[in-house]
Protein backbone atom coordinates (compact mmCIF):
# COMPACT_ATOMS: atom_id res chain seq x y z
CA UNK A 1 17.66 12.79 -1.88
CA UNK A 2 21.06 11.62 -3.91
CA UNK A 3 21.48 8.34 -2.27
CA UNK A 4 19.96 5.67 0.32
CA UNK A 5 21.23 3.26 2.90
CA UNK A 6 18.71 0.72 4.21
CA UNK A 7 19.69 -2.09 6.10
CA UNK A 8 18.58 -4.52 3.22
CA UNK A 9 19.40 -7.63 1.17
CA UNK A 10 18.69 -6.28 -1.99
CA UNK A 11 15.71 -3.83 -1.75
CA UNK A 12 16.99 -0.21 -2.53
CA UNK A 13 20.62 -1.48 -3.68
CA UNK A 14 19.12 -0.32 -7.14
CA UNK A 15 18.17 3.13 -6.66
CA UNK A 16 16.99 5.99 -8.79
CA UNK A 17 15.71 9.93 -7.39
CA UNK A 18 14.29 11.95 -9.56
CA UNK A 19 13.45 15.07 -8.68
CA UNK A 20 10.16 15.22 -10.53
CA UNK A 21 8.03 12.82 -12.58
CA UNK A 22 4.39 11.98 -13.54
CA UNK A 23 4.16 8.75 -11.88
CA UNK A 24 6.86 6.64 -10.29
CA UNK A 25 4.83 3.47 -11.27
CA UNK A 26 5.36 4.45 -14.95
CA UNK A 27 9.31 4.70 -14.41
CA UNK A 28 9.09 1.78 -12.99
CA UNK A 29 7.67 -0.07 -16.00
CA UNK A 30 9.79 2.00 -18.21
CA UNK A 31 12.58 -0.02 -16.31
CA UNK A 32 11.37 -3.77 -16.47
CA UNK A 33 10.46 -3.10 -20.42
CA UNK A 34 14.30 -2.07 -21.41
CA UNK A 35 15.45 -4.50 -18.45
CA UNK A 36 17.15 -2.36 -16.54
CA UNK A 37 15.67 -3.26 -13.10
CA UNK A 38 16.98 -5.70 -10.30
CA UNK A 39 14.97 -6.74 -7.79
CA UNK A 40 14.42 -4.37 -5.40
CA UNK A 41 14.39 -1.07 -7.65
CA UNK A 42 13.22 1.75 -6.16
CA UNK A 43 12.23 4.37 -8.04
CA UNK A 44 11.82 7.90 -5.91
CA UNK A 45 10.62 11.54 -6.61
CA UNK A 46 9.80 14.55 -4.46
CA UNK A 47 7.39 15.59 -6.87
CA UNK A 48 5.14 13.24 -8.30
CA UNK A 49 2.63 15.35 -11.43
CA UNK A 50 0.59 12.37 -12.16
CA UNK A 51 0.20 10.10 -9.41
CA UNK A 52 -2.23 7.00 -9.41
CA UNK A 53 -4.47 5.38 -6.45
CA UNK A 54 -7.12 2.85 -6.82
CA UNK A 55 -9.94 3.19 -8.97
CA UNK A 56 -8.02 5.41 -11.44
CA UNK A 57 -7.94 8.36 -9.00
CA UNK A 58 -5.03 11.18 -9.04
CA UNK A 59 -3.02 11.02 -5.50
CA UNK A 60 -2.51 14.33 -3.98
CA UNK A 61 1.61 15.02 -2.59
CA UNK A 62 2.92 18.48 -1.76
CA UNK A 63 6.47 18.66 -3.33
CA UNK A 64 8.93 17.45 -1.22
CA UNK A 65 6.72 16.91 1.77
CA UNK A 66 5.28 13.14 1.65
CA UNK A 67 7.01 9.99 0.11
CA UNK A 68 5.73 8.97 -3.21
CA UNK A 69 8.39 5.96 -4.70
CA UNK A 70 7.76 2.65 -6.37
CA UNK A 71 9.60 -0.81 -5.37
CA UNK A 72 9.88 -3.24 -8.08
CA UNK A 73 9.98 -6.79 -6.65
CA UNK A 74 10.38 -10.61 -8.83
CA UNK A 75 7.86 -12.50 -6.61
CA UNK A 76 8.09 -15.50 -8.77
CA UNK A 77 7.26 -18.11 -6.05
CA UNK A 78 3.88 -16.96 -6.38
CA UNK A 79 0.96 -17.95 -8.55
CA UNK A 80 -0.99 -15.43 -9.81
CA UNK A 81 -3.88 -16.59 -8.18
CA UNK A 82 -2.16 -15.98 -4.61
CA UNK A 83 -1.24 -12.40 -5.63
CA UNK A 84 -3.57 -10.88 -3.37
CA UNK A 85 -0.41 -12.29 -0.38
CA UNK A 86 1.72 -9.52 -1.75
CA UNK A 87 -0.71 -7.09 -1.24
CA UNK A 88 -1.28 -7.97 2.23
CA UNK A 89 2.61 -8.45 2.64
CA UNK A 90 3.50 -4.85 1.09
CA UNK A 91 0.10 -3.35 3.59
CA UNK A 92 1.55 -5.08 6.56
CA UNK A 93 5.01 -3.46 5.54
CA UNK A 94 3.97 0.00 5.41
CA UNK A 95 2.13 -0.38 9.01
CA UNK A 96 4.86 -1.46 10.25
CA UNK A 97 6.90 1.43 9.56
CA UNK A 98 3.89 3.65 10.37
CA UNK A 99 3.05 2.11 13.98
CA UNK A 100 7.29 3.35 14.79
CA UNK A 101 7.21 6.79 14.36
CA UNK A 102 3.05 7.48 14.97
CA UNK A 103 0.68 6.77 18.18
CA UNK A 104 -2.41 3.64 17.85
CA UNK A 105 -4.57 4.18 15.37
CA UNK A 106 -2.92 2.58 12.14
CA UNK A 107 -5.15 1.02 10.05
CA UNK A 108 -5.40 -1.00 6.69
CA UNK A 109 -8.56 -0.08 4.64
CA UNK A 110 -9.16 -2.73 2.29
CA UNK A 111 -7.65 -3.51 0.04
CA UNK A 112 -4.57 -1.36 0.37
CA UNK A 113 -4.91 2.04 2.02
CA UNK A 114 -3.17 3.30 5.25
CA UNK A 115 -5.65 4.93 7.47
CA UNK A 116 -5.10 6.89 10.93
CA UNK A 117 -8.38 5.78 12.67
CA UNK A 118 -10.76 6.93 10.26
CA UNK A 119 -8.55 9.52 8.15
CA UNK A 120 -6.95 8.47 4.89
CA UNK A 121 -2.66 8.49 5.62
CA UNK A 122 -1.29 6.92 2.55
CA UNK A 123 -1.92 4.43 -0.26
CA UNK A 124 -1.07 1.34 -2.09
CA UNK A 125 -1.02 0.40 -6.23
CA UNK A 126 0.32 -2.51 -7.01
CA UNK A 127 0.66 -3.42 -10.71
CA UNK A 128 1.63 -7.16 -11.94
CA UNK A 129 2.46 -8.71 -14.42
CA UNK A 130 2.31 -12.52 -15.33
CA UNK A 131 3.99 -15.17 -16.90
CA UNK A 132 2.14 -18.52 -17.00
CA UNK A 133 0.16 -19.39 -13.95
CA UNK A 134 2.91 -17.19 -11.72
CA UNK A 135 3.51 -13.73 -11.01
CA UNK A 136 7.04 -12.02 -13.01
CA UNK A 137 7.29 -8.50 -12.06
CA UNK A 138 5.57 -6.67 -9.08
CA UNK A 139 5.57 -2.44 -9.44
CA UNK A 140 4.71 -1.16 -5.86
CA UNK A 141 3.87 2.11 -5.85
CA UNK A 142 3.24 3.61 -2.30
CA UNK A 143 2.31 6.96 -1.50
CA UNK A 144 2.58 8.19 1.98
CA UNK A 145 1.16 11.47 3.99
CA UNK A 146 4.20 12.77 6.04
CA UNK A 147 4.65 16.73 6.22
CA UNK A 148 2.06 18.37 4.19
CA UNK A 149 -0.38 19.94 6.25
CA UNK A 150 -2.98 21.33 3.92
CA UNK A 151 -5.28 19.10 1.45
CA UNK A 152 -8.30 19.38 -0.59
CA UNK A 153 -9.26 16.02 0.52
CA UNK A 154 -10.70 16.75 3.89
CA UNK A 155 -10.23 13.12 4.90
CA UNK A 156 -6.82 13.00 4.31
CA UNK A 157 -4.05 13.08 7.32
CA UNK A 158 -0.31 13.04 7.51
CA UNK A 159 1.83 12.24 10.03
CA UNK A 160 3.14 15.73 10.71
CA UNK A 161 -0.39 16.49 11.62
CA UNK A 162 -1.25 13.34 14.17
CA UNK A 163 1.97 14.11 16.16
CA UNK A 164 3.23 17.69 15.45
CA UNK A 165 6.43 16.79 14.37
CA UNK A 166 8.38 17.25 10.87
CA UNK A 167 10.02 13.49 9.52
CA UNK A 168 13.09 13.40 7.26
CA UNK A 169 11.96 11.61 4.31
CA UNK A 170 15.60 10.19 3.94
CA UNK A 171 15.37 8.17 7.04
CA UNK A 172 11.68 7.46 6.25
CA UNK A 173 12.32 5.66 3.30
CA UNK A 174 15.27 4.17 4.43
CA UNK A 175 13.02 2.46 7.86
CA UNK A 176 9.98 1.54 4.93
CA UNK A 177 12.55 -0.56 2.30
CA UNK A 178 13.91 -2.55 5.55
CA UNK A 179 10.17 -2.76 6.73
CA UNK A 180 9.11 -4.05 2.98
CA UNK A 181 12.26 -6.11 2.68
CA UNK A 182 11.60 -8.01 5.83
CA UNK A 183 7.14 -8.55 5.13
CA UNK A 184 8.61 -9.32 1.35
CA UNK A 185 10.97 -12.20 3.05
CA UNK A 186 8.46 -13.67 5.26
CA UNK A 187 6.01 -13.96 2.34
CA UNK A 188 8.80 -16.42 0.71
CA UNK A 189 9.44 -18.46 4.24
CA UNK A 190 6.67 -18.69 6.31
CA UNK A 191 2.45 -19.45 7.20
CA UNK A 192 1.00 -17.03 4.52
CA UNK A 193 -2.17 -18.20 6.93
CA UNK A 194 -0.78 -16.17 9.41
CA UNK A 195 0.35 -13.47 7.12
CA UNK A 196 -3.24 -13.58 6.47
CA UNK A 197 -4.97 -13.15 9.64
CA UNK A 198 -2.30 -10.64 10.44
CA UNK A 199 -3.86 -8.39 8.16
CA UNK A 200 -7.77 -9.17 8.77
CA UNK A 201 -6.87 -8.25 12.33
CA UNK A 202 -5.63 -4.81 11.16
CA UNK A 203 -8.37 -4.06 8.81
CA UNK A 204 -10.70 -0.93 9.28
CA UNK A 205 -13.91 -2.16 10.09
CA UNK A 206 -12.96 -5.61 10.65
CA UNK A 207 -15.26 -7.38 13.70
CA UNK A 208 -17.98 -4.02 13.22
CA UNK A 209 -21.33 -3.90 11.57
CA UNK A 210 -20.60 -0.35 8.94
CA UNK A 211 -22.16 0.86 6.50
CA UNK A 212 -21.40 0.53 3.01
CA UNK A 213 -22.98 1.00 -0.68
CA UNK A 214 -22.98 -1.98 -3.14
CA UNK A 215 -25.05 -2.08 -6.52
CA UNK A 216 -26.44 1.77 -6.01
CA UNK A 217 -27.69 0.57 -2.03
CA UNK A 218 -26.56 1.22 1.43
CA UNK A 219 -26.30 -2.25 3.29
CA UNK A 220 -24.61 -2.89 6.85
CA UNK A 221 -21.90 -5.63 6.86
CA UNK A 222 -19.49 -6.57 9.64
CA UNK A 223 -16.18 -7.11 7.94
CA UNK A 224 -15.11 -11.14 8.66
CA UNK A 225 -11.82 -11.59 6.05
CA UNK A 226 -10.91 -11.80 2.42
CA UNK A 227 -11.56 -14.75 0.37
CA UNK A 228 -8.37 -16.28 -1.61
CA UNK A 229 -8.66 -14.06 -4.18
CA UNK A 230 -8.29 -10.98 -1.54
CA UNK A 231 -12.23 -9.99 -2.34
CA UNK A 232 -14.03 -8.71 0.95
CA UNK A 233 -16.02 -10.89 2.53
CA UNK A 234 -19.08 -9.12 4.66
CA UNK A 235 -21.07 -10.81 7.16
CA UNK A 236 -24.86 -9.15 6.05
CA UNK A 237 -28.00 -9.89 6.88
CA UNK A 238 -28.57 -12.04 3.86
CA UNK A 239 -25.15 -14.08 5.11
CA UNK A 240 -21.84 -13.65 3.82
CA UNK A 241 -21.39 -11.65 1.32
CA UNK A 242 -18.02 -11.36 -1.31
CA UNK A 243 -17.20 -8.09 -2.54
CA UNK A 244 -14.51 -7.04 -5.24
CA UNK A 245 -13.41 -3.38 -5.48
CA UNK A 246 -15.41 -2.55 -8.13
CA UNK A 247 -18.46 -3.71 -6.15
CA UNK A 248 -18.46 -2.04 -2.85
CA UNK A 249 -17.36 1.17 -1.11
CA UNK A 250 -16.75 2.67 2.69
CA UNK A 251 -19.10 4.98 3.94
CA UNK A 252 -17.91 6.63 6.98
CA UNK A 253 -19.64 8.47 9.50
């Protein structure tokens, strides 16, 4: 994939392809460190050796099958204690793009996967970095299920497999930088309230009692938001409950 042509301001204006590399997130940093990267870098491979999801697991991509590329954004107008908004921005982003090309069933799984009902269809890692009480520089590294069929996960999904149909990764990524651009923009101009219960209402889980396992025990919780430091908040028989990542997991059925 040579070259790009999104219908954006600024996102994907910068772009690198390279045809294979451990982690696009690294790259990414590489970038910012020897200040080579605008805003709206993206950073693209078809073959990604080294990928990384949350909780320091590896992310499984056939080569040249799914979309594995990192966005670097400046999201200075935001204090580091909001920067849980980007996350939700950058989630809502990718279902947008998802929810054009696939059937209902697109999901968010807190705090930043992309689910097809209860199968895992892509993920989110977003690493930032601070100066003073605001964010600097936002990596985005999003990793996205599109043509490979087979997986050792047996909870993973990809779109080729939900509708039957191969994707062109070129116009892919092209549809998810204007989709990013646009979630990116509104995050600058309007309610991040809204932004807000935008994504609770998209959340796997969220309204339903589920079961999940927090400090070694399995507990039911109905999922009722994230507090304002993007922590999951469960409503539990002992009340409401505030989880961090570290703290709680999913179980599914």
């Amino acid at each position: 994939m040579d070259n790009i042509s999104p219908q954006t301001r600024f996102t994907g204006r910068q772009f690198v392809f390279l045809p294979v590399c451990a982690s696009t997130n690294t790259v990414a940093q590489q970038f910012l460190i020897k200040n080579e990267a605008t805003e709206g870098c993206v950073i693209l491979t078809e073959n990604q050796t080294a990928g990384r999801g949350q909780r320091g697991n590896n992310w499984e991509a056939g080569t040249g099958l799914n979309l594995t590329l990192s966005v670097i954004y400046k999201p200075v107008f935001l204090a580091a204690s909001d920067q849980f908004f980007l996350n939700m921005a950058v989630s809502l982003g990718v279902a947008d793009l998802l929810k054009r090309f696939l059937p209902a069933g697109v999901l968010l799984k807190w705090p930043n996967d992309l689910y097809f009902l209860e199968k895992k269809l892509g993920g989110i890692l977003i690493e930032n970095s601070i100066s003073g009480s605001t964010l600097q520089n936002s990596v985005i590294g999003i990793g996205l299920n599109v043509n490979q069929v087979v997986f050792d996960n047996p909870n993973a999904v990809s779109m080729k497999q939900i509708t039957g149909q191969n994707y062109a990764l070129k116009n892919l990524t092209e549809v998810l930088l204007e989709c990013l651009e646009k979630r990116y923009l509104e995050l600058q101009q309007k309610s991040r309230l809204q932004m807000q219960q935008e994504y609770w209402n998209q959340l796997l889980g969220f309204g339903e009692f589920r079961l999940f396992e927090a400090a070694g025990k399995i507990i039911q919780g109905k999922i009722v938001g994230t507090d304002e430091y993007g922590r999951l908040q469960l409503e539990t028989e002992k009340g409401l409950q505030t989880f961090d990542l570290k703290e709680i997991k999913f179980l599914f059925s």
